[in-house]
Protein backbone atom coordinates (compact mmCIF):
# COMPACT_ATOMS: atom_id res chain seq x y z
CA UNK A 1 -108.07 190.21 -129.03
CA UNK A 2 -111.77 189.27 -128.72
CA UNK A 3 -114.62 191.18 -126.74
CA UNK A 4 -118.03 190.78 -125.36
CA UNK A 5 -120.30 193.44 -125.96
CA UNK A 6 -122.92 193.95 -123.43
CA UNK A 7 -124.86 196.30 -121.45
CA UNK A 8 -123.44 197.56 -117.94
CA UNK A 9 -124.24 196.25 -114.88
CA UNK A 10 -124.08 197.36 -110.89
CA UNK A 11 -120.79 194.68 -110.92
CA UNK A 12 -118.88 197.04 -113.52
CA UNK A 13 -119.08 199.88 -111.49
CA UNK A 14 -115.72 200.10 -109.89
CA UNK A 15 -113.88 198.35 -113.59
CA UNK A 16 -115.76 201.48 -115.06
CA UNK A 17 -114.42 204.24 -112.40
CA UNK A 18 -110.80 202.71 -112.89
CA UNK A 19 -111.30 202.94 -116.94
CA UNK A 20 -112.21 206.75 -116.51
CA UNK A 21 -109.53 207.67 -114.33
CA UNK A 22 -107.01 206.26 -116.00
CA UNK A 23 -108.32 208.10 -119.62
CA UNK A 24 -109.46 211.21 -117.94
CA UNK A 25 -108.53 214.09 -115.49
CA UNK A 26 -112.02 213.91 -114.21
CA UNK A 27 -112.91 212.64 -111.54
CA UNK A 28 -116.66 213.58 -111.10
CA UNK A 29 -117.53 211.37 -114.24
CA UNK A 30 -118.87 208.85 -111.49
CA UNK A 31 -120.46 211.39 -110.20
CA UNK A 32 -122.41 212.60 -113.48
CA UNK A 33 -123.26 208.79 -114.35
CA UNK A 34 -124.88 208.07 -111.07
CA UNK A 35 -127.21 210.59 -112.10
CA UNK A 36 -129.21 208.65 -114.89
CA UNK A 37 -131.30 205.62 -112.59
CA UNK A 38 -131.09 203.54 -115.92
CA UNK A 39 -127.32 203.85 -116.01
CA UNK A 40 -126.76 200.51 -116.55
CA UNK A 41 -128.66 199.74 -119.51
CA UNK A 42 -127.32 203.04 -120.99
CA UNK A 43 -124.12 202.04 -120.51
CA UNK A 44 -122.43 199.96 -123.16
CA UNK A 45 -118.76 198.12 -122.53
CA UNK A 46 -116.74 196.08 -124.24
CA UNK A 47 -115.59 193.34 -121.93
CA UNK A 48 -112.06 191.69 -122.78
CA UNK A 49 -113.15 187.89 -123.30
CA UNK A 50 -109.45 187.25 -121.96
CA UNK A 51 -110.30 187.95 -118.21
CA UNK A 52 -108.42 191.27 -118.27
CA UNK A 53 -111.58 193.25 -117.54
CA UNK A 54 -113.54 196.25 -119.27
CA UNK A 55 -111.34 197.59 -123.04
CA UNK A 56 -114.22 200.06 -123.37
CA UNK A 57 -117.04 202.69 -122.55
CA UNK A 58 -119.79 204.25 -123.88
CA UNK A 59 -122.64 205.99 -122.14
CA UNK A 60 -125.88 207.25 -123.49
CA UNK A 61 -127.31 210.06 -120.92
CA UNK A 62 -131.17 211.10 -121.78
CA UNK A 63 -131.58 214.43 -122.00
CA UNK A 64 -134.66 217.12 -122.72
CA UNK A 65 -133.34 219.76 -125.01
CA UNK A 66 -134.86 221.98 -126.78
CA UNK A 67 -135.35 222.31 -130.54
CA UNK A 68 -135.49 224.86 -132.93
CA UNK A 69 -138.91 226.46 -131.76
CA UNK A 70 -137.66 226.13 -127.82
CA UNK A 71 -139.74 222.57 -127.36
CA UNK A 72 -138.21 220.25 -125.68
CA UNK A 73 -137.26 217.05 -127.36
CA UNK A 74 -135.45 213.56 -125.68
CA UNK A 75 -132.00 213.72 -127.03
CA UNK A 76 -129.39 211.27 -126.55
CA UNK A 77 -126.00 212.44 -125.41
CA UNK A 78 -122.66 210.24 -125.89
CA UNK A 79 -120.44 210.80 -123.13
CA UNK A 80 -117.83 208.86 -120.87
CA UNK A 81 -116.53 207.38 -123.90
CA UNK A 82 -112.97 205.28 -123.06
CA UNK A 83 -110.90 202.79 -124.31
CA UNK A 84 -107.61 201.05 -122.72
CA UNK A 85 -104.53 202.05 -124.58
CA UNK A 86 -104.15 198.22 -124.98
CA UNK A 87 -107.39 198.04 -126.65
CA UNK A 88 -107.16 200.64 -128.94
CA UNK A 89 -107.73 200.45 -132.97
CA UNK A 90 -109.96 197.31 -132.49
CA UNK A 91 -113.11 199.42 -133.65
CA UNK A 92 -114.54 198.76 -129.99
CA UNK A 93 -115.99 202.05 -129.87
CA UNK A 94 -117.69 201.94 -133.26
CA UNK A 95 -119.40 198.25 -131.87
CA UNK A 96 -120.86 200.12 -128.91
CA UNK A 97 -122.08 203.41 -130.32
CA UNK A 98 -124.10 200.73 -133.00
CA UNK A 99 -126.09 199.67 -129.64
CA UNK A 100 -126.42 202.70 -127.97
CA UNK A 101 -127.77 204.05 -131.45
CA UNK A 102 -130.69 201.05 -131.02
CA UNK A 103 -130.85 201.72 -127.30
CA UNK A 104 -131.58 206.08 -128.00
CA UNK A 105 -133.93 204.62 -131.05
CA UNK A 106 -135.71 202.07 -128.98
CA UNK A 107 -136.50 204.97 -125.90
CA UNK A 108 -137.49 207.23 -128.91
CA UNK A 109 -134.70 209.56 -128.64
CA UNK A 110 -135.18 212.20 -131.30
CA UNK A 111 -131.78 212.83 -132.11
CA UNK A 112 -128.16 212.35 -130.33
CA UNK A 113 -125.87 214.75 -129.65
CA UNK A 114 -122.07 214.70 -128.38
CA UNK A 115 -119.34 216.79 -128.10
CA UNK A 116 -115.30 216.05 -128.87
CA UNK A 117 -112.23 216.76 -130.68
CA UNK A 118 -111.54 213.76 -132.61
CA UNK A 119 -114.89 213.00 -135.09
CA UNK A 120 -113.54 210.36 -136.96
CA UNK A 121 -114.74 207.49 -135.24
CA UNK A 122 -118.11 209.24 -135.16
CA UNK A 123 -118.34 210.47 -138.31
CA UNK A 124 -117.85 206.98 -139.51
CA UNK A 125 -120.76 205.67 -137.44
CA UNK A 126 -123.58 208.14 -138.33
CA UNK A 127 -122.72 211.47 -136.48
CA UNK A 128 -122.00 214.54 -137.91
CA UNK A 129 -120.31 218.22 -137.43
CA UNK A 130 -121.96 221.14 -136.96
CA UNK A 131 -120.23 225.05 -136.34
CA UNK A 132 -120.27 226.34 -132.99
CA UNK A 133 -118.85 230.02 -132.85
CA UNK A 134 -117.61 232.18 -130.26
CA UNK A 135 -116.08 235.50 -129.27
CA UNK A 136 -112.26 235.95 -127.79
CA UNK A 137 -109.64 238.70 -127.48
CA UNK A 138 -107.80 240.80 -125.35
CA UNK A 139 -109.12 241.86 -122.01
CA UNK A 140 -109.89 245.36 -121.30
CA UNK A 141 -107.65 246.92 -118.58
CA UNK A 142 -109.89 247.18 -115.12
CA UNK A 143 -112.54 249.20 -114.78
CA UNK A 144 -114.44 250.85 -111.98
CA UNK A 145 -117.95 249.36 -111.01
CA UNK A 146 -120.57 249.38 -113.67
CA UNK A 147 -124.74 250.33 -113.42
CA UNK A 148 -125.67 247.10 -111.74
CA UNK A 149 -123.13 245.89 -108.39
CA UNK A 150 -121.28 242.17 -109.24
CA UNK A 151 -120.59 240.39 -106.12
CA UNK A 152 -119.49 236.84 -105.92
CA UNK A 153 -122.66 234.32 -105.32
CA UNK A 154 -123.75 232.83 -102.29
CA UNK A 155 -125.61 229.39 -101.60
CA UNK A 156 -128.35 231.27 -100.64
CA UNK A 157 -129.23 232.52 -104.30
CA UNK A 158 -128.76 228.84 -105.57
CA UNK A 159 -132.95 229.27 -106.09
CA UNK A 160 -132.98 232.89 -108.13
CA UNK A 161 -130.03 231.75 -110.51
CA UNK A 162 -131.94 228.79 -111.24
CA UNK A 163 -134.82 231.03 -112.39
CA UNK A 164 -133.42 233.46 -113.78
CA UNK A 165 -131.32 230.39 -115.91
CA UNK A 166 -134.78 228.80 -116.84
CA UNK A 167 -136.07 232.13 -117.83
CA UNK A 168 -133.22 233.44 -120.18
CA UNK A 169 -133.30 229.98 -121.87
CA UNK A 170 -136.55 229.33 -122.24
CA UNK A 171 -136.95 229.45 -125.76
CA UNK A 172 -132.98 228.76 -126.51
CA UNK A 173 -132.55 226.02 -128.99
CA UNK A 174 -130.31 223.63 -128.08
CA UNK A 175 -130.49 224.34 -124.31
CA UNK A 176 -130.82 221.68 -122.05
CA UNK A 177 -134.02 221.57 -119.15
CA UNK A 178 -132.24 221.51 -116.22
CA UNK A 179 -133.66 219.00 -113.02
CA UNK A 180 -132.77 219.57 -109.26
CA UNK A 181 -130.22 216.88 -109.36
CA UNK A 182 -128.33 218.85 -112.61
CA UNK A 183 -127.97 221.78 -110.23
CA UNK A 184 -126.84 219.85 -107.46
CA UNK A 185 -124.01 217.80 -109.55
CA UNK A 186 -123.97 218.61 -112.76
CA UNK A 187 -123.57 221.95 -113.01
CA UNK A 188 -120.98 222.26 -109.94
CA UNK A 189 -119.04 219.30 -111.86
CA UNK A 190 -118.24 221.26 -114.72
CA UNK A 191 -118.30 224.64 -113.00
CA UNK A 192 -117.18 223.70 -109.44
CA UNK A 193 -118.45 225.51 -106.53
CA UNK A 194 -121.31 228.01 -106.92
CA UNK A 195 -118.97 230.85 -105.01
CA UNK A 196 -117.14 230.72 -107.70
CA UNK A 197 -119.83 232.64 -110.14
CA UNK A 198 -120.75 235.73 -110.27
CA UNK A 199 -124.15 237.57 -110.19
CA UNK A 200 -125.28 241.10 -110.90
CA UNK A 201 -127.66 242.92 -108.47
CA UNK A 202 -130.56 245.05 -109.53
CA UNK A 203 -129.93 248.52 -107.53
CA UNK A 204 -133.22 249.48 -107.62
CA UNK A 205 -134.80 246.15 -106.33
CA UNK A 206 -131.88 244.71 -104.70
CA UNK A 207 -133.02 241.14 -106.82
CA UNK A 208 -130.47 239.13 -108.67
CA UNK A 209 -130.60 240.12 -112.24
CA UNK A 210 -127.52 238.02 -114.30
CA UNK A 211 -125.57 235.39 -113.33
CA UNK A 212 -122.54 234.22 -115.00
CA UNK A 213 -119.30 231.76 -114.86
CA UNK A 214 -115.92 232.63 -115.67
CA UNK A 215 -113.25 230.44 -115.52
CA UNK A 216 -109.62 230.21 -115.56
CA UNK A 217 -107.32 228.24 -118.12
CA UNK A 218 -103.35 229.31 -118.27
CA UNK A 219 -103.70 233.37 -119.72
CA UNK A 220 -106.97 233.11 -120.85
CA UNK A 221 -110.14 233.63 -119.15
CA UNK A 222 -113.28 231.22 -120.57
CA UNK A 223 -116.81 232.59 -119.74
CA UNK A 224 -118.57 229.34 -119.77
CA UNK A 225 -122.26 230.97 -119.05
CA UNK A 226 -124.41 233.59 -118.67
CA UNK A 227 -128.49 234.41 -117.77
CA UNK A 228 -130.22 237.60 -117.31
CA UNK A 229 -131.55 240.72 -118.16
CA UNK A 230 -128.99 242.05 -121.27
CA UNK A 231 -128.24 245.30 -119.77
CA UNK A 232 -126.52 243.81 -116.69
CA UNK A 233 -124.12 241.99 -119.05
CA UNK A 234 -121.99 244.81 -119.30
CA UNK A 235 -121.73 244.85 -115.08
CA UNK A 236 -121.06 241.03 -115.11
CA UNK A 237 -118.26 241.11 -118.32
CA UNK A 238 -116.50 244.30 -116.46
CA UNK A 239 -116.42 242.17 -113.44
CA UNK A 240 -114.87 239.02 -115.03
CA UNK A 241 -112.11 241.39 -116.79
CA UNK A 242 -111.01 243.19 -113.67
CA UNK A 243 -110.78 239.54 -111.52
CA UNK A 244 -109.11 238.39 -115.22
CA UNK A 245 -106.48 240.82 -115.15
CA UNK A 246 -106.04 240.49 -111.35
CA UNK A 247 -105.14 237.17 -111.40
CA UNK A 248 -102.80 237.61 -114.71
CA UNK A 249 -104.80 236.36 -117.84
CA UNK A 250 -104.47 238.71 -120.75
CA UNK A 251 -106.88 236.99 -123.01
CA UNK A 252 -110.93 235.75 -122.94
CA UNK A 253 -113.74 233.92 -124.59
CA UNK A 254 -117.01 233.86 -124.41
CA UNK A 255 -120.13 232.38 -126.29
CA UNK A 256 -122.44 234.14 -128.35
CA UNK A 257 -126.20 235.27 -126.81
CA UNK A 258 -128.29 237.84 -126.58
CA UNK A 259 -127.01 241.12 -125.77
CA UNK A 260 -123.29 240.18 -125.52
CA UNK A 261 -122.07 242.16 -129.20
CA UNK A 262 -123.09 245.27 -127.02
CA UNK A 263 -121.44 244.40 -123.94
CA UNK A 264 -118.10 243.32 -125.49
CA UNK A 265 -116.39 246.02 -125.25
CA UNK A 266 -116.68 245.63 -121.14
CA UNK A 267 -114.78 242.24 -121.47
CA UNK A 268 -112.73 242.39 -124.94
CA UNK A 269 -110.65 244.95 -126.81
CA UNK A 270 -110.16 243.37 -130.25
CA UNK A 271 -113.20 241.18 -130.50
CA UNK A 272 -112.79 238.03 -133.09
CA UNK A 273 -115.21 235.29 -133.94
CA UNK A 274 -113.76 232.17 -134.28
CA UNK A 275 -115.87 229.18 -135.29
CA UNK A 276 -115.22 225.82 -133.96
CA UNK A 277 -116.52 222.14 -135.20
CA UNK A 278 -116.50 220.29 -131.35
CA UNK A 279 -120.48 219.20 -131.90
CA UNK A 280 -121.60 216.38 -133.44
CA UNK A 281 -125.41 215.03 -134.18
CA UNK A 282 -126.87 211.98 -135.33
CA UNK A 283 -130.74 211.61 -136.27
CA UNK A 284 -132.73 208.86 -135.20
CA UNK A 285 -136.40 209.68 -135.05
CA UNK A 286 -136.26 213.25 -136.05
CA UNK A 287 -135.23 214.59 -139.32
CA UNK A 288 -132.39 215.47 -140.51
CA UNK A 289 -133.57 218.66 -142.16
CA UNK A 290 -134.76 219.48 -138.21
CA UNK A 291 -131.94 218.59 -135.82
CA UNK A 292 -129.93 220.50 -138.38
CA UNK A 293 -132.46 223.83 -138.06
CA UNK A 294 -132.16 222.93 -134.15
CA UNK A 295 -127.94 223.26 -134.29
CA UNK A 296 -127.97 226.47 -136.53
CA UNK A 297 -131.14 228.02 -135.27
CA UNK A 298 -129.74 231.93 -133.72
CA UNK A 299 -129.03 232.09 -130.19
CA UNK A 300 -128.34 228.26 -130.13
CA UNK A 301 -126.32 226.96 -127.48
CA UNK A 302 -125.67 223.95 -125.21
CA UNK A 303 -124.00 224.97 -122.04
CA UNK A 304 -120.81 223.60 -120.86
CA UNK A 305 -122.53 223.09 -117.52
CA UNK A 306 -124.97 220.32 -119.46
CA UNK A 307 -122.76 218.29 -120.80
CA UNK A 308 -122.24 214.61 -120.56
């Protein structure tokens, strides 16, 4: 079986939607593509020269993350990345992430980044591992309310979580610069609706001081982010145990940051790092000496809420 490989266009949108539902349990991955206005050109398919449509997907998103000193830097994230059972083992995937690499290279990407479980095809085309850790254990039993009052958050503090996210990240390598339109779909994509989070009030202000979002897989609670001032960590982690235990998980996670070793034992009992190898990077103008000081700098973290 032959293919065509090619850029997207407007045409391929509704081949591409059927191509991701059928591979994935996600349906907002329209959503996140119609965010880039040069979609189509970052959007690389493999088109069956049969007739029998579109055997596979790759999409380079532009992104501004930040490096190891906290500048930001264009970085080229894979994502959306399908292939037709029918299709598979052809090294269709491999052809595409050649042109996106020459696309990112051309736009003067620095470096690319993607996330996944299964490396091989990308270690064979350039990309390479790096260790992620984080924290999980048992969750506490509940606890009574801590120094700063957790309520669930509102549309109406949409604005002061954004700041207060832009200010605890800042200077976080590997953090992405979030837009308006990332807030608006991105983020609720991969965290769903903002009432679902969490924030901590200052008592003596009555301003929001941490934010964070907790979510819910089987017995396990995942804390998927975090921003704020360090000492209402404790407030927000007692928070997500209590709701944890309430609704019947025994067990959470939670990335690494700032503050959190001291506010573990609001959330966690037996605290265990585990280190995972989900990332991948590839460097195109950058060096490699740099991305990899970027991936390993402290404190270096790319939100679940950014990705591709």
């Amino acid at each position: 079986m032959s293919a065509l490989i090619r850029t997207a266009t407007a045409a391929d949108d509704p081949a591409l939607a059927a191509l991701w539902r059928r591979c994935f349990d996600a349906p907002h991955i329209a959503s996140l593509h119609a965010l880039d206005p040069d979609r189509h050109r970052h959007t690389f398919v493999a088109q069956n020269t049969a007739g029998d449509g579109i055997d596979a997907v790759v999409v380079y998103v532009p992104r501004l993350i930040r490096d190891a000193s906290g500048a930001p830097q264009r970085v080229g994230g894979i994502g959306s990345v399908a292939t037709r059972p029918e299709a598979r083992g052809q090294g269709l995937v491999r052809l595409l992430l050649a042109e996106a690499e020459r696309t990112m290279t051309a736009e003067q990407c620095a470096w690319s980044l993607l996330f996944t479980g299964t490396p091989g095809v990308y270690r064979s085309s350039g990309w390479q591992e790096f260790d992620s850790t984080y924290t999980e254990g048992t969750l506490v039993p509940p606890a009574g309310p801590g120094a700063f009052p957790v309520r669930a958050a509102v549309p109406q503090d949409a604005a002061e979580v954004a700041a207060l996210h832009h200010a605890y990240n800042a200077s976080r390598p590997l953090s992405s610069l979030r837009a308006p339109e990332d807030w608006a779909v991105r983020v609720p994509a991969w965290y769903g609706p903002f009432e679902e989070s969490l924030v901590a009030v200052d008592p003596a202000s009555g301003a929001l001081a941490g934010w964070i979002v907790a979510q819910h897989a089987g017995d396990r609670v995942e804390v998927r982010e975090f921003a704020g001032a360090q000492q209402c960590l404790g407030s927000l982690f007692s928070a997500v145990a209590s709701r944890g235990r309430a609704a019947g998980q025994t067990r959470a996670r939670v990335p690494g940051g700032p503050g959190v070793a001291a506010a573990l034992p609001a959330l966690l009992t037996d605290a265990r790092q585990v280190t995972e190898h989900v990332g991948m990077v590839r460097p195109l103008h950058a060096s490699p000496a740099s991305v990899r000081a970027t991936v390993t700098a402290p404190g270096a973290v790319h939100w679940y809420g950014d990705c591709f």
